[in-house]
C-alpha atoms as a PDB file:
ATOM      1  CA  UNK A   1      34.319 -10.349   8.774  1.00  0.00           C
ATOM      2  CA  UNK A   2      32.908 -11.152  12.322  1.00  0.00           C
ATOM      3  CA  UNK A   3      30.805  -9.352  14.800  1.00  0.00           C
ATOM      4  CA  UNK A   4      32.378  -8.499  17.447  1.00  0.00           C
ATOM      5  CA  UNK A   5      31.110 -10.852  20.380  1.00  0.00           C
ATOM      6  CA  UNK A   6      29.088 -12.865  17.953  1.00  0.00           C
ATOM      7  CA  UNK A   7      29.834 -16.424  16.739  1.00  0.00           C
ATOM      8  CA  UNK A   8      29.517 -15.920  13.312  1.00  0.00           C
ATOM      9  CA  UNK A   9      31.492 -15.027   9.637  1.00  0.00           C
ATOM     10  CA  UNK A  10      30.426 -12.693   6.837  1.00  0.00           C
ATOM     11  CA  UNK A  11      31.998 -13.509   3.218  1.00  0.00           C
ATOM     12  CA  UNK A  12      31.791 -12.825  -0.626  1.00  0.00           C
ATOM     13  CA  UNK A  13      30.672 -15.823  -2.598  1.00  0.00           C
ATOM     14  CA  UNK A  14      31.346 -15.361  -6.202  1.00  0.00           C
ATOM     15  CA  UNK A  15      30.432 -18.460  -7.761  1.00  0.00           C
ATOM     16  CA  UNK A  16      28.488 -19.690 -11.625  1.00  0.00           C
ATOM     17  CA  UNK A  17      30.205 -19.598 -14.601  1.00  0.00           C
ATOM     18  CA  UNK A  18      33.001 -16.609 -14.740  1.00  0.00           C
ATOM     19  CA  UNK A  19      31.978 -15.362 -10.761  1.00  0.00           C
ATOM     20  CA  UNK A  20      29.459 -13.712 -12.261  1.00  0.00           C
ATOM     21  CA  UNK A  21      27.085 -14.111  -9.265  1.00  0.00           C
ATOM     22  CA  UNK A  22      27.406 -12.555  -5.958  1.00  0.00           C
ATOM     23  CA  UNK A  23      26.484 -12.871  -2.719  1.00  0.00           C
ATOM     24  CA  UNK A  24      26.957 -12.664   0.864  1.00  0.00           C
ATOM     25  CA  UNK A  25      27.521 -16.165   2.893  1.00  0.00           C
ATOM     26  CA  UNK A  26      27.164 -16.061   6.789  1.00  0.00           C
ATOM     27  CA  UNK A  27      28.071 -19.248   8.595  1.00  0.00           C
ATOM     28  CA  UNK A  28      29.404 -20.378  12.291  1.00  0.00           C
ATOM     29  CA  UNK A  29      32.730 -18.986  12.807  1.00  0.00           C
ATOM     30  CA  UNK A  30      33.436 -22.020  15.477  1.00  0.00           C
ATOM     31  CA  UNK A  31      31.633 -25.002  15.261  1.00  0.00           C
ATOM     32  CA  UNK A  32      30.823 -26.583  11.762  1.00  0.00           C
ATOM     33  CA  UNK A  33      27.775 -27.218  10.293  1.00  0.00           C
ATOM     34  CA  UNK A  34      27.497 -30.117  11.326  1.00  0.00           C
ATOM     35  CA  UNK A  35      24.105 -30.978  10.066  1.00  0.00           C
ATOM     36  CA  UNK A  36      24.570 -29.719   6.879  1.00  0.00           C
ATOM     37  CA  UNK A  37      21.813 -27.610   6.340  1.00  0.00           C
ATOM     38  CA  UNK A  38      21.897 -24.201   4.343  1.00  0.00           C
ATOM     39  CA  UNK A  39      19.781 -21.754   3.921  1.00  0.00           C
ATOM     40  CA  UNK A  40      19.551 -19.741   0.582  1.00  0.00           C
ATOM     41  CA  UNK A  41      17.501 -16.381   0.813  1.00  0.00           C
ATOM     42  CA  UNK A  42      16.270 -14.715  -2.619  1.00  0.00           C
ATOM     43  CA  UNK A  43      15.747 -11.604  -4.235  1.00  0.00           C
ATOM     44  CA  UNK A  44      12.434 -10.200  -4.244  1.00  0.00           C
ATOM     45  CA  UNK A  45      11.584  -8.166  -7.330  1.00  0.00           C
ATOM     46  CA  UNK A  46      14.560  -5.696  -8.130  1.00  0.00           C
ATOM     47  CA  UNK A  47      15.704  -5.367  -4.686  1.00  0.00           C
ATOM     48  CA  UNK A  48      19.126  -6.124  -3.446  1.00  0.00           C
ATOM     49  CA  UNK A  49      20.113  -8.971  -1.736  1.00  0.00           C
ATOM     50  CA  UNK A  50      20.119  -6.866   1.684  1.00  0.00           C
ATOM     51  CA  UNK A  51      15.874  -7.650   0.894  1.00  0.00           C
ATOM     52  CA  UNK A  52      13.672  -3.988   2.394  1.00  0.00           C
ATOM     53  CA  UNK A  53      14.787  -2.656   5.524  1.00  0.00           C
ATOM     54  CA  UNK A  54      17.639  -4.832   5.432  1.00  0.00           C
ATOM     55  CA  UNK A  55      15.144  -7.454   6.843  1.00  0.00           C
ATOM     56  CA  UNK A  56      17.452 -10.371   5.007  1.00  0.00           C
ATOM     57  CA  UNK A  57      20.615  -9.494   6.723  1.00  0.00           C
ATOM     58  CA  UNK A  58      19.298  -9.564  10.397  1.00  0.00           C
ATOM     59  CA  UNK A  59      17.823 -13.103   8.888  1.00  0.00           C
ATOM     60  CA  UNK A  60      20.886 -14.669   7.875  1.00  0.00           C
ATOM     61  CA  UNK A  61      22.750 -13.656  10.843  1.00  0.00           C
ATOM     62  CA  UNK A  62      20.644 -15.052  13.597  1.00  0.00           C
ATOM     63  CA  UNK A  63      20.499 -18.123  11.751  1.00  0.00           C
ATOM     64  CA  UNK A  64      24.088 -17.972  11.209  1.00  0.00           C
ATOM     65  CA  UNK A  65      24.496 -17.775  14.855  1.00  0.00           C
ATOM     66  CA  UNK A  66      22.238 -21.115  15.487  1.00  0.00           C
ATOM     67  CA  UNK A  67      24.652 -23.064  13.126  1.00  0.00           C
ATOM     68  CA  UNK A  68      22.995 -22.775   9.747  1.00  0.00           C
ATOM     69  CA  UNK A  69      24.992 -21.896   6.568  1.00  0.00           C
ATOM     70  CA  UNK A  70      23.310 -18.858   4.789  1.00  0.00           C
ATOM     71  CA  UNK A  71      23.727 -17.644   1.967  1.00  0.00           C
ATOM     72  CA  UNK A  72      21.597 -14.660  -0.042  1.00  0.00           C
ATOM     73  CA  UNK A  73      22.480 -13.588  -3.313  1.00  0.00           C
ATOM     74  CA  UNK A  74      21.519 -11.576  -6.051  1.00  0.00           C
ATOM     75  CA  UNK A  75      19.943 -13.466  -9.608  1.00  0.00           C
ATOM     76  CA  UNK A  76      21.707 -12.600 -12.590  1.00  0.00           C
ATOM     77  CA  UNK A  77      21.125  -9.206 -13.608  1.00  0.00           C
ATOM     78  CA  UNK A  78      20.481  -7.802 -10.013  1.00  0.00           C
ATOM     79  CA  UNK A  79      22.308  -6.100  -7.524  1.00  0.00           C
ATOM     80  CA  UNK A  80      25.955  -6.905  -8.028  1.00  0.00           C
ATOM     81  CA  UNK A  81      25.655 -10.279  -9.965  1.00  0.00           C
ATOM     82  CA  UNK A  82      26.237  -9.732 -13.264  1.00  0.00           C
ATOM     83  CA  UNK A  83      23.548 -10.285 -16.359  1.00  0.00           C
ATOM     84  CA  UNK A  84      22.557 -13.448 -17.755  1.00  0.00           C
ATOM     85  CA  UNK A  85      25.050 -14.418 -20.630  1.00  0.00           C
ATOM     86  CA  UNK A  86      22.769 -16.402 -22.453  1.00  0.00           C
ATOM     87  CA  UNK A  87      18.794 -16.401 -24.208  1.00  0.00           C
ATOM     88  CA  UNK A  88      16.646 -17.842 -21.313  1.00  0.00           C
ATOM     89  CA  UNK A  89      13.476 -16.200 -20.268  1.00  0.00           C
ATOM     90  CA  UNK A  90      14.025 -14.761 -17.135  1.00  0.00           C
ATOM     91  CA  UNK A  91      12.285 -17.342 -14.901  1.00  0.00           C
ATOM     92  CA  UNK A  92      14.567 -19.855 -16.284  1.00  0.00           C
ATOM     93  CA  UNK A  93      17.461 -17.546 -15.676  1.00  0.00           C
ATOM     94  CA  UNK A  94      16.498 -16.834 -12.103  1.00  0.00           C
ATOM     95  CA  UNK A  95      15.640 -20.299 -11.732  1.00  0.00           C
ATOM     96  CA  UNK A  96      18.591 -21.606 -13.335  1.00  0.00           C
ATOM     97  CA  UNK A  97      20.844 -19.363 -10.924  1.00  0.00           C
ATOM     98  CA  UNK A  98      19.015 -21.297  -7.469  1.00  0.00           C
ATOM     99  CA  UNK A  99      20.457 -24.199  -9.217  1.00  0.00           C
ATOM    100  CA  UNK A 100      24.171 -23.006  -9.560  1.00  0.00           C
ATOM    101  CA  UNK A 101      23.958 -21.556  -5.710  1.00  0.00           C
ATOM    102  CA  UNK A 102      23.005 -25.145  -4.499  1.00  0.00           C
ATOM    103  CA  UNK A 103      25.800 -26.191  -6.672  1.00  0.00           C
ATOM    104  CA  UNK A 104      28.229 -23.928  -5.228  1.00  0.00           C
ATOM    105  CA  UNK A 105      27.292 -24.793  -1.594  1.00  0.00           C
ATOM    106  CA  UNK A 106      27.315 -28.548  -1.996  1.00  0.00           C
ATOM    107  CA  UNK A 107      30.659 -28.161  -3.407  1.00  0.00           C
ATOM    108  CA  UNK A 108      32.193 -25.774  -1.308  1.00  0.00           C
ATOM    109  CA  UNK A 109      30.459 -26.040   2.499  1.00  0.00           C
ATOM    110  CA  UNK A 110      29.224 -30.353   1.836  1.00  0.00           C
ATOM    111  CA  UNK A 111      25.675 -29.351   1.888  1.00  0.00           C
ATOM    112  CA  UNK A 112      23.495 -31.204   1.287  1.00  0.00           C
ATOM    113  CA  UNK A 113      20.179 -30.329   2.552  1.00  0.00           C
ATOM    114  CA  UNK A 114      18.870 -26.531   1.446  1.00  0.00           C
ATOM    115  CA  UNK A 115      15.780 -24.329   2.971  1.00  0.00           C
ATOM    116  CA  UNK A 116      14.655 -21.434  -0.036  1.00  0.00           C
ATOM    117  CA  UNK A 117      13.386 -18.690   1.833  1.00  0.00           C
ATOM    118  CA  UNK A 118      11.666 -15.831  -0.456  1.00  0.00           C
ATOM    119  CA  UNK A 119       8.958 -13.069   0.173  1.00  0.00           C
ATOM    120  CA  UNK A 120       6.804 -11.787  -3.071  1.00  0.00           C
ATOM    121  CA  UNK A 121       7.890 -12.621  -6.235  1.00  0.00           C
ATOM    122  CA  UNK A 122      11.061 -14.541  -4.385  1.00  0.00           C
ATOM    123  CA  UNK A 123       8.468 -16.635  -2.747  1.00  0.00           C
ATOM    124  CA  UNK A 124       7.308 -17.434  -6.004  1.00  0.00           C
ATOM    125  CA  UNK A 125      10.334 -18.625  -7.574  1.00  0.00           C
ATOM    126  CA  UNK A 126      10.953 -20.856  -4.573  1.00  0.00           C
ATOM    127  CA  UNK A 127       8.184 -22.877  -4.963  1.00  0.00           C
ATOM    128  CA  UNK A 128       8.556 -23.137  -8.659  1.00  0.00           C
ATOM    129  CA  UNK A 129      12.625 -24.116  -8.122  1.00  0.00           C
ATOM    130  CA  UNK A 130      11.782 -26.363  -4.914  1.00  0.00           C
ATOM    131  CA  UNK A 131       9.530 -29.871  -5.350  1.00  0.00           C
ATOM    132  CA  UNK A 132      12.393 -30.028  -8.717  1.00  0.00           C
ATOM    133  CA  UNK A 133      15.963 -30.381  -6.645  1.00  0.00           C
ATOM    134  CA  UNK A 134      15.731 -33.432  -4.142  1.00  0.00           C
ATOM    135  CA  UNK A 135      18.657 -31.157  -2.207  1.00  0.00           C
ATOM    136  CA  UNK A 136      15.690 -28.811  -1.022  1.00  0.00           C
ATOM    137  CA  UNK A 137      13.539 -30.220   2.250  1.00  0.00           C
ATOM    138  CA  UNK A 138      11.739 -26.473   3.632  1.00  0.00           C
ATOM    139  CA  UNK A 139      10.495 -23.698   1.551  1.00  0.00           C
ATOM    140  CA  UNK A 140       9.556 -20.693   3.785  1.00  0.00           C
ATOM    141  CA  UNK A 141       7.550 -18.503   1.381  1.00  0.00           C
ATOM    142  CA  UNK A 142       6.693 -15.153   2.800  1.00  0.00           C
ATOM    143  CA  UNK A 143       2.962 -13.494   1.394  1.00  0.00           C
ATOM    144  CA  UNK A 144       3.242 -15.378  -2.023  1.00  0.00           C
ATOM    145  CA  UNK A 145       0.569 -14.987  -4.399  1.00  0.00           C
ATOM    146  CA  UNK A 146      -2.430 -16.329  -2.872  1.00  0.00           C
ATOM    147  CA  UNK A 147      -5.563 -16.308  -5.286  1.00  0.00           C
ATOM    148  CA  UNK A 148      -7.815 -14.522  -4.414  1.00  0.00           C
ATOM    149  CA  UNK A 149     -11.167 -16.624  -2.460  1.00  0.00           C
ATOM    150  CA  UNK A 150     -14.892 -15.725  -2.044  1.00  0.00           C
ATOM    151  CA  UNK A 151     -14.064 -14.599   1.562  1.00  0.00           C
ATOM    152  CA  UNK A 152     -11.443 -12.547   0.193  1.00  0.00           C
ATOM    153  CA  UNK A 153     -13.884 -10.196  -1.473  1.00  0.00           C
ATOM    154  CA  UNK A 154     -16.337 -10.067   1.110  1.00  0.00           C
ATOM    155  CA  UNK A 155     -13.861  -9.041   3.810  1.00  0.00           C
ATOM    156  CA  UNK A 156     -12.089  -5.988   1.664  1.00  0.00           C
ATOM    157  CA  UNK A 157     -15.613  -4.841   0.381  1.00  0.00           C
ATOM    158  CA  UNK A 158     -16.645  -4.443   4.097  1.00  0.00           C
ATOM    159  CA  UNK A 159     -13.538  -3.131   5.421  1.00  0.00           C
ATOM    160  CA  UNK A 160     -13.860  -0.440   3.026  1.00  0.00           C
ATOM    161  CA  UNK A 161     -17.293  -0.438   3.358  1.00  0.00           C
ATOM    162  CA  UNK A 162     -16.682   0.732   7.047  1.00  0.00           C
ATOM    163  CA  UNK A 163     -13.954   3.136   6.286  1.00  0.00           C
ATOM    164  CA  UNK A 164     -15.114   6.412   6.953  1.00  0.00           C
ATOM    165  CA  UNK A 165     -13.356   8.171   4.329  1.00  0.00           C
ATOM    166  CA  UNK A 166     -14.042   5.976   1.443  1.00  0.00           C
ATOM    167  CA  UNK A 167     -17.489   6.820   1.841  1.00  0.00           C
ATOM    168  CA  UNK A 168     -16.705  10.832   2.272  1.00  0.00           C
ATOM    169  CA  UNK A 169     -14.425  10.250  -0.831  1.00  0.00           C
ATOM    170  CA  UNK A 170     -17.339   8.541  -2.638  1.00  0.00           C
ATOM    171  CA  UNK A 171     -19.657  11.763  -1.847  1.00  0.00           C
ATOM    172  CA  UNK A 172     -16.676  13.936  -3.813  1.00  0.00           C
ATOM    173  CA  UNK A 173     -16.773  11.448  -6.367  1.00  0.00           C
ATOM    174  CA  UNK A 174     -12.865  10.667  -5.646  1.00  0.00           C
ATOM    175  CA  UNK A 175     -13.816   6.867  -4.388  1.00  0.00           C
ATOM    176  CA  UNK A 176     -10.960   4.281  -5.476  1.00  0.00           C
ATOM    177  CA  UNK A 177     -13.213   1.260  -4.483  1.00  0.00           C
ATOM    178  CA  UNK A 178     -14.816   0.597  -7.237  1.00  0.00           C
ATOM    179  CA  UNK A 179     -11.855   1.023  -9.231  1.00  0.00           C
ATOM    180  CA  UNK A 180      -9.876  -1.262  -6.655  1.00  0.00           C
ATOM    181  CA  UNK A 181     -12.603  -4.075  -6.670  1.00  0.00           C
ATOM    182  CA  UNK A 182     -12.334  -4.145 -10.765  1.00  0.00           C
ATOM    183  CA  UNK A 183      -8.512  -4.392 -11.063  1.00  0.00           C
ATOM    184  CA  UNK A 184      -8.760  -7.376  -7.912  1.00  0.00           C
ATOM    185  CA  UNK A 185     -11.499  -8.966 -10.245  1.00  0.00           C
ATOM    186  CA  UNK A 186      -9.248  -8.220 -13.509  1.00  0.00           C
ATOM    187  CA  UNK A 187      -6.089 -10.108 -12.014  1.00  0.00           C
ATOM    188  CA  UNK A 188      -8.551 -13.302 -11.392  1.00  0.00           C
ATOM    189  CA  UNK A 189     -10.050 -13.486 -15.061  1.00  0.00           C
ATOM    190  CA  UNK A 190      -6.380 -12.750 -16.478  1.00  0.00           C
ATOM    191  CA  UNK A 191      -4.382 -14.953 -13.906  1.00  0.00           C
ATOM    192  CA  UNK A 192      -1.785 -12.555 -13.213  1.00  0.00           C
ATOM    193  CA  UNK A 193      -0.051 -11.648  -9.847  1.00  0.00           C
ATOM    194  CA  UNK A 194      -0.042  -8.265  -8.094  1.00  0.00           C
ATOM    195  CA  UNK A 195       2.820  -6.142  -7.866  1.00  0.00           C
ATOM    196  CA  UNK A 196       6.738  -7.450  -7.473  1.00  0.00           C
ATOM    197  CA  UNK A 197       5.106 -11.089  -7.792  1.00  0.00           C
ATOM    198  CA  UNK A 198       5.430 -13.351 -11.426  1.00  0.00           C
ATOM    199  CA  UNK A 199       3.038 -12.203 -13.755  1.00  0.00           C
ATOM    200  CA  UNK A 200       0.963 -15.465 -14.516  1.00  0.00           C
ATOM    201  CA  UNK A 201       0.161 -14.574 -18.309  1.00  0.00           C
ATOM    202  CA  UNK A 202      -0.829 -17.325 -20.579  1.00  0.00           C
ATOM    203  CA  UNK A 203      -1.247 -19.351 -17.824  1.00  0.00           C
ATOM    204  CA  UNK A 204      -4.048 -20.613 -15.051  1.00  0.00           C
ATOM    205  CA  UNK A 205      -1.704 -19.211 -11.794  1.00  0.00           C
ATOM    206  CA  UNK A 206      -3.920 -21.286  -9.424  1.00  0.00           C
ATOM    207  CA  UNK A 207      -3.464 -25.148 -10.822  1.00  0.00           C
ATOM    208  CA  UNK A 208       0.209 -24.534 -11.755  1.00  0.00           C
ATOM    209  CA  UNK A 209       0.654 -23.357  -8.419  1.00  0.00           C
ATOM    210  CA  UNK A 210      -1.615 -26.258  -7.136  1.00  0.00           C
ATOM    211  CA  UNK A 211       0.426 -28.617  -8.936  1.00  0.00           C
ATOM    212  CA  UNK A 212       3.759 -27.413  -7.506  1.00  0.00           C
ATOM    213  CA  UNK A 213       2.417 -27.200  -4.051  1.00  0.00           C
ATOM    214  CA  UNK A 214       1.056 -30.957  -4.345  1.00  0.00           C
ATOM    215  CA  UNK A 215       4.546 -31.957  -5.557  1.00  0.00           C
ATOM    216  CA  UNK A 216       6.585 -30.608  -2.916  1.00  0.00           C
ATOM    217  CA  UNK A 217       4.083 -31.862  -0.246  1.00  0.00           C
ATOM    218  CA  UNK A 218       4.342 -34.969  -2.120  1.00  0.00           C
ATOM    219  CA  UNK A 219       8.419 -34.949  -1.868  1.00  0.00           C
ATOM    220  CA  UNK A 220       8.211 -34.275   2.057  1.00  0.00           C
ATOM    221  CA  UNK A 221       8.950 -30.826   1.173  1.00  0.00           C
ATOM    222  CA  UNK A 222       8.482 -28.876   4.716  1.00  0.00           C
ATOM    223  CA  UNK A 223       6.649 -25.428   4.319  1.00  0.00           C
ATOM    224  CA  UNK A 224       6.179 -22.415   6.100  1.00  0.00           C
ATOM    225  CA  UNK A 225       4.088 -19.894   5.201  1.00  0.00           C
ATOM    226  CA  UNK A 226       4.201 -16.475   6.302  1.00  0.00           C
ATOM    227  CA  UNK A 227       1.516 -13.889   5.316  1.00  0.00           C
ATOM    228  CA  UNK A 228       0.907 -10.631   6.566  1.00  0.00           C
ATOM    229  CA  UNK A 229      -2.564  -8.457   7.052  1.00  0.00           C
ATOM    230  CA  UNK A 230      -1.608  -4.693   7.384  1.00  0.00           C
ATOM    231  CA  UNK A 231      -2.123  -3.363   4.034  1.00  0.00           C
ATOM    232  CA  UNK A 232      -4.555  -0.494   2.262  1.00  0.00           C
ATOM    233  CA  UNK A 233      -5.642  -2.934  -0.573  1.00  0.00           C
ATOM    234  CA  UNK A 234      -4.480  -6.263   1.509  1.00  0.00           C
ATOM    235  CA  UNK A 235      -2.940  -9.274  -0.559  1.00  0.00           C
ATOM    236  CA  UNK A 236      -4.824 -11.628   2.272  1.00  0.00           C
ATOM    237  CA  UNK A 237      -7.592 -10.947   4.741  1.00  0.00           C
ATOM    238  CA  UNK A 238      -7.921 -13.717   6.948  1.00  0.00           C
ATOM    239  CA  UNK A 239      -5.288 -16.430   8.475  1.00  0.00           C
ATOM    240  CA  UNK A 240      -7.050 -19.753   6.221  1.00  0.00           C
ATOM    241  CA  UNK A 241      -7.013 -18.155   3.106  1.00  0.00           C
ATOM    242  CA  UNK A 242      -3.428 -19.800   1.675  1.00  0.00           C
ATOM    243  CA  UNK A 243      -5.891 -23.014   2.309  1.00  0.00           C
ATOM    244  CA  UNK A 244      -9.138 -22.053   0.799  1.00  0.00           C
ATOM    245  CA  UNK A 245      -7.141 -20.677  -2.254  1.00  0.00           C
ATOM    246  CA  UNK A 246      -5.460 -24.323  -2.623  1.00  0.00           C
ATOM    247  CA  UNK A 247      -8.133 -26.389  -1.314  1.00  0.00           C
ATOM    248  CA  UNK A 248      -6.897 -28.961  -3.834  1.00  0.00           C
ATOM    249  CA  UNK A 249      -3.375 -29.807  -2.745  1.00  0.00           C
ATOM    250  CA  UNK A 250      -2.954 -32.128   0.197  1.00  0.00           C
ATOM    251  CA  UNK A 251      -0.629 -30.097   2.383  1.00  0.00           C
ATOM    252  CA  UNK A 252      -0.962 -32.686   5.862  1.00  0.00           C
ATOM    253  CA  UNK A 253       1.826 -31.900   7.960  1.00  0.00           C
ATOM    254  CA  UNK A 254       3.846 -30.589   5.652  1.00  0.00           C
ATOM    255  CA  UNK A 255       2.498 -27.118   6.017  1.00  0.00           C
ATOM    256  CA  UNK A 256       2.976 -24.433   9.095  1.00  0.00           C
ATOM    257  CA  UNK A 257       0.922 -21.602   8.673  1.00  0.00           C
ATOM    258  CA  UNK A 258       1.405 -18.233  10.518  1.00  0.00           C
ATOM    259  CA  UNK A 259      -0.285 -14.669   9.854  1.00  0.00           C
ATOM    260  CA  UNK A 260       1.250 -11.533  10.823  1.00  0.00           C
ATOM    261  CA  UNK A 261      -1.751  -9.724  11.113  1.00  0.00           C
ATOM    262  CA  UNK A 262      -0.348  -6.301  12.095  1.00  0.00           C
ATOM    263  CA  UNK A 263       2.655  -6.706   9.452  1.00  0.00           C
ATOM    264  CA  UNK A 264       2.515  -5.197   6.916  1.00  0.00           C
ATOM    265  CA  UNK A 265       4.139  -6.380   3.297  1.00  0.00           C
ATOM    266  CA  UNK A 266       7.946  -5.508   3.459  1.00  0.00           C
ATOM    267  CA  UNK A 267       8.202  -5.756   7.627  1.00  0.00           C
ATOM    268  CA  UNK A 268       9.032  -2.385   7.876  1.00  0.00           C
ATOM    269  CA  UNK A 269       8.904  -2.033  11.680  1.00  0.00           C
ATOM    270  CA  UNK A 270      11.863  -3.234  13.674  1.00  0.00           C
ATOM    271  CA  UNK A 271       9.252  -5.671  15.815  1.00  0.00           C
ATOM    272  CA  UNK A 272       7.726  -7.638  13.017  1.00  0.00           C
ATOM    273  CA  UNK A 273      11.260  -8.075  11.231  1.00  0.00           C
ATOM    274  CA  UNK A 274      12.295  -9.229  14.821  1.00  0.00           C
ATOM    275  CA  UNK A 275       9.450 -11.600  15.137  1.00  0.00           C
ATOM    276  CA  UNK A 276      10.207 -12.855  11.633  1.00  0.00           C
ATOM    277  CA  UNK A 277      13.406 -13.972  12.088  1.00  0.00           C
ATOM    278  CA  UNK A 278      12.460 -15.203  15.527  1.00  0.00           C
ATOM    279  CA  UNK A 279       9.798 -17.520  13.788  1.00  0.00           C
ATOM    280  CA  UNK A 280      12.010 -17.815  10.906  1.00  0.00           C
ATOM    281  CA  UNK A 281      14.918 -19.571  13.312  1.00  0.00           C
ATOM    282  CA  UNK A 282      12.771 -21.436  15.209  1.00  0.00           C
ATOM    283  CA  UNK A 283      11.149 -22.749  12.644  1.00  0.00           C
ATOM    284  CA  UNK A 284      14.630 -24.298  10.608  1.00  0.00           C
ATOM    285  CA  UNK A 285      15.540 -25.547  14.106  1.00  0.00           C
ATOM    286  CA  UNK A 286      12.931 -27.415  16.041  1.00  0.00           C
ATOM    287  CA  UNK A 287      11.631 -28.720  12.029  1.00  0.00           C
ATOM    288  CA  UNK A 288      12.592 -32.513  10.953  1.00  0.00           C
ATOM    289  CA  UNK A 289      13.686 -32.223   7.406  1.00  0.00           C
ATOM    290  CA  UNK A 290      13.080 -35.550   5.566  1.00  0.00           C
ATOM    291  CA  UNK A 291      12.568 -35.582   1.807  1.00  0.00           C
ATOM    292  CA  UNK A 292      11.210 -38.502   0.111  1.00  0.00           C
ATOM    293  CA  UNK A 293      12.930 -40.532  -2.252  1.00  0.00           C
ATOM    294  CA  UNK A 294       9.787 -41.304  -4.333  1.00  0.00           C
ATOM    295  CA  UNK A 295       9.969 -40.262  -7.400  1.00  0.00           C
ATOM    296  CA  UNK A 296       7.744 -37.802  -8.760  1.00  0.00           C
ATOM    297  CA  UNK A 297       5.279 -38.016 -11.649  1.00  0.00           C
ATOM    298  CA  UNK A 298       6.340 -36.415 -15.060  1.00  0.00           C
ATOM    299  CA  UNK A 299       4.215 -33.372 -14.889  1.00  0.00           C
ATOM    300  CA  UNK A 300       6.166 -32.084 -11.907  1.00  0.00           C
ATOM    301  CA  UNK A 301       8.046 -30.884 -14.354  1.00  0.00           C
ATOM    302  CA  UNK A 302       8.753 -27.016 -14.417  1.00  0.00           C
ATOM    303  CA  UNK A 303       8.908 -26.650 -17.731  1.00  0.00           C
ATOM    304  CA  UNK A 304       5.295 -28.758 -18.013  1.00  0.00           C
ATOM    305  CA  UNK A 305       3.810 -26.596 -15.427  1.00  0.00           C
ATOM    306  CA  UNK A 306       4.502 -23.145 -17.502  1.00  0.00           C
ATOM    307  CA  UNK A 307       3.191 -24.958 -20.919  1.00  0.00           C
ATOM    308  CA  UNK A 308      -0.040 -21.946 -21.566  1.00  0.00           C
END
């Protein structure tokens, strides 16, 4: 379907082996893509492909409407893609089913050049899929898990510390902070993720990450990364901590780093989904998209990178 007075087409994609995945493909409804660039948006957690507030439609249709091919979907399992026919653990699943979308737009729109756009635990998988397909050249990876820094700790223990009614709570004996400030610290010795992203069990989160950051910046991998301040127990404090937290990987241009700092996870107000897609759009239009054709080292690999 088209809006009416807007230059763009809504369809069904059904694509993967027997249809079984499904999704929602917005594109120009006049002028072709000529560029052929794509955009594939992902589930985050268990949510539909519509993503919270419907933040992922508004997405795909202003980008639609600036000539990019979009296309969200739900992973196998989800929404109204069917489950997984076979064994695989679900990361391979999920990131086996980026592979067959690619697949499907390459064949069926010439594309040939893809942007993975995820928030949370869909952030998460981009990264992992991305530095892997030479088809992707811009991951925009909305509050991924960040580990958690020195500075970190410092700022939450003082906002706290100057919250009035943690320390009226602490009088009644009803204080969370300490019990906040242990389950933070527990996440760091055990490597896991917070809530809705990968859990990072039986592995160390921060140099797998590391190493898949370093590869895509390595492959000329464009990223932007989105992270957003207005939260009770906050993922991220401060605007540098994506840096400080991978102080190892050598991002150089490749990385465009904004904070939302009155945002708060899911964009639930109408003017920071707005200003989302506004950076969102810009950003896929006024970025040059080059990968590299060198070829990356062996332990790049995905499956290397989740060895425990």
């Amino acid at each position: 379907m088209a809006g009416i007075g807007h230059k763009f087409v809504e369809r069904v994609a059904h694509f993967g082996p027997e249809k079984a995945l499904v999704g929602i493909v917005a594109e120009p409804a006049e002028q072709p893509n000529e560029n052929k660039l794509a955009v594939v948006i992902l589930n985050t957690g268990t949510i539909h492909r519509v993503g919270h507030h419907r933040m992922y439609v508004s997405m795909s249709r202003k980008l639609a409407r600036t000539g990019c091919t979009v296309l969200r979907f739900d992973f196998s399992g989800l929404g109204d893609s069917s489950p997984h026919l076979s064994d695989q653990p679900l990361l391979q699943s999920n990131l086996a089913d980026i592979g067959t979308a690619l697949e499907w737009l390459q064949t069926t729109r010439g594309v040939s050049r893809v942007i993975l756009v995820g928030l949370c635990s869909g952030a998460d998988h981009a990264i992992l899929y991305g530095f892997s397909d030479p088809r992707i050249v811009g991951l925009v990876l909305i509050d991924p898990y960040i580990p958690p820094t020195a500075r970190y700790f410092l700022d939450y223990l003082s906002r706290r510390l100057r919250d009035v009614r943690s320390w009226r709570n602490f009088r009644l004996h009803k204080s969370k902070l300490v019990r906040r400030l242990y389950e933070h610290l527990s996440q760091v010795l055990h490597r896991e993720g917070g809530p809705q992203h990968l859990v990072y069990q039986g592995v160390d989160a921060r140099d797998s990450l590391e190493k898949a950051y370093e590869a895509s910046a390595q492959a000329g991998v464009k990223l932007l990364v989105i992270c957003t301040g207005r939260h009770h127990a906050p993922r991220q404090t401060y605007r540098e901590q994506f840096i400080s937290a991978f102080s190892k990987v050598s991002f150089g241009a490749s990385l465009h780093l904004e904070f939302f700092q009155d945002a708060d996870h899911t964009f639930s107000s109408v003017k920071s989904r707005s200003e989302l897609d506004e950076l969102v759009t810009s950003w896929c239009k006024t970025t040059t998209f080059e990968r590299s054709t060198l070829q990356l080292p062996p332990t790049t690999d995905i499956a290397a990178l989740w060895t425990a």
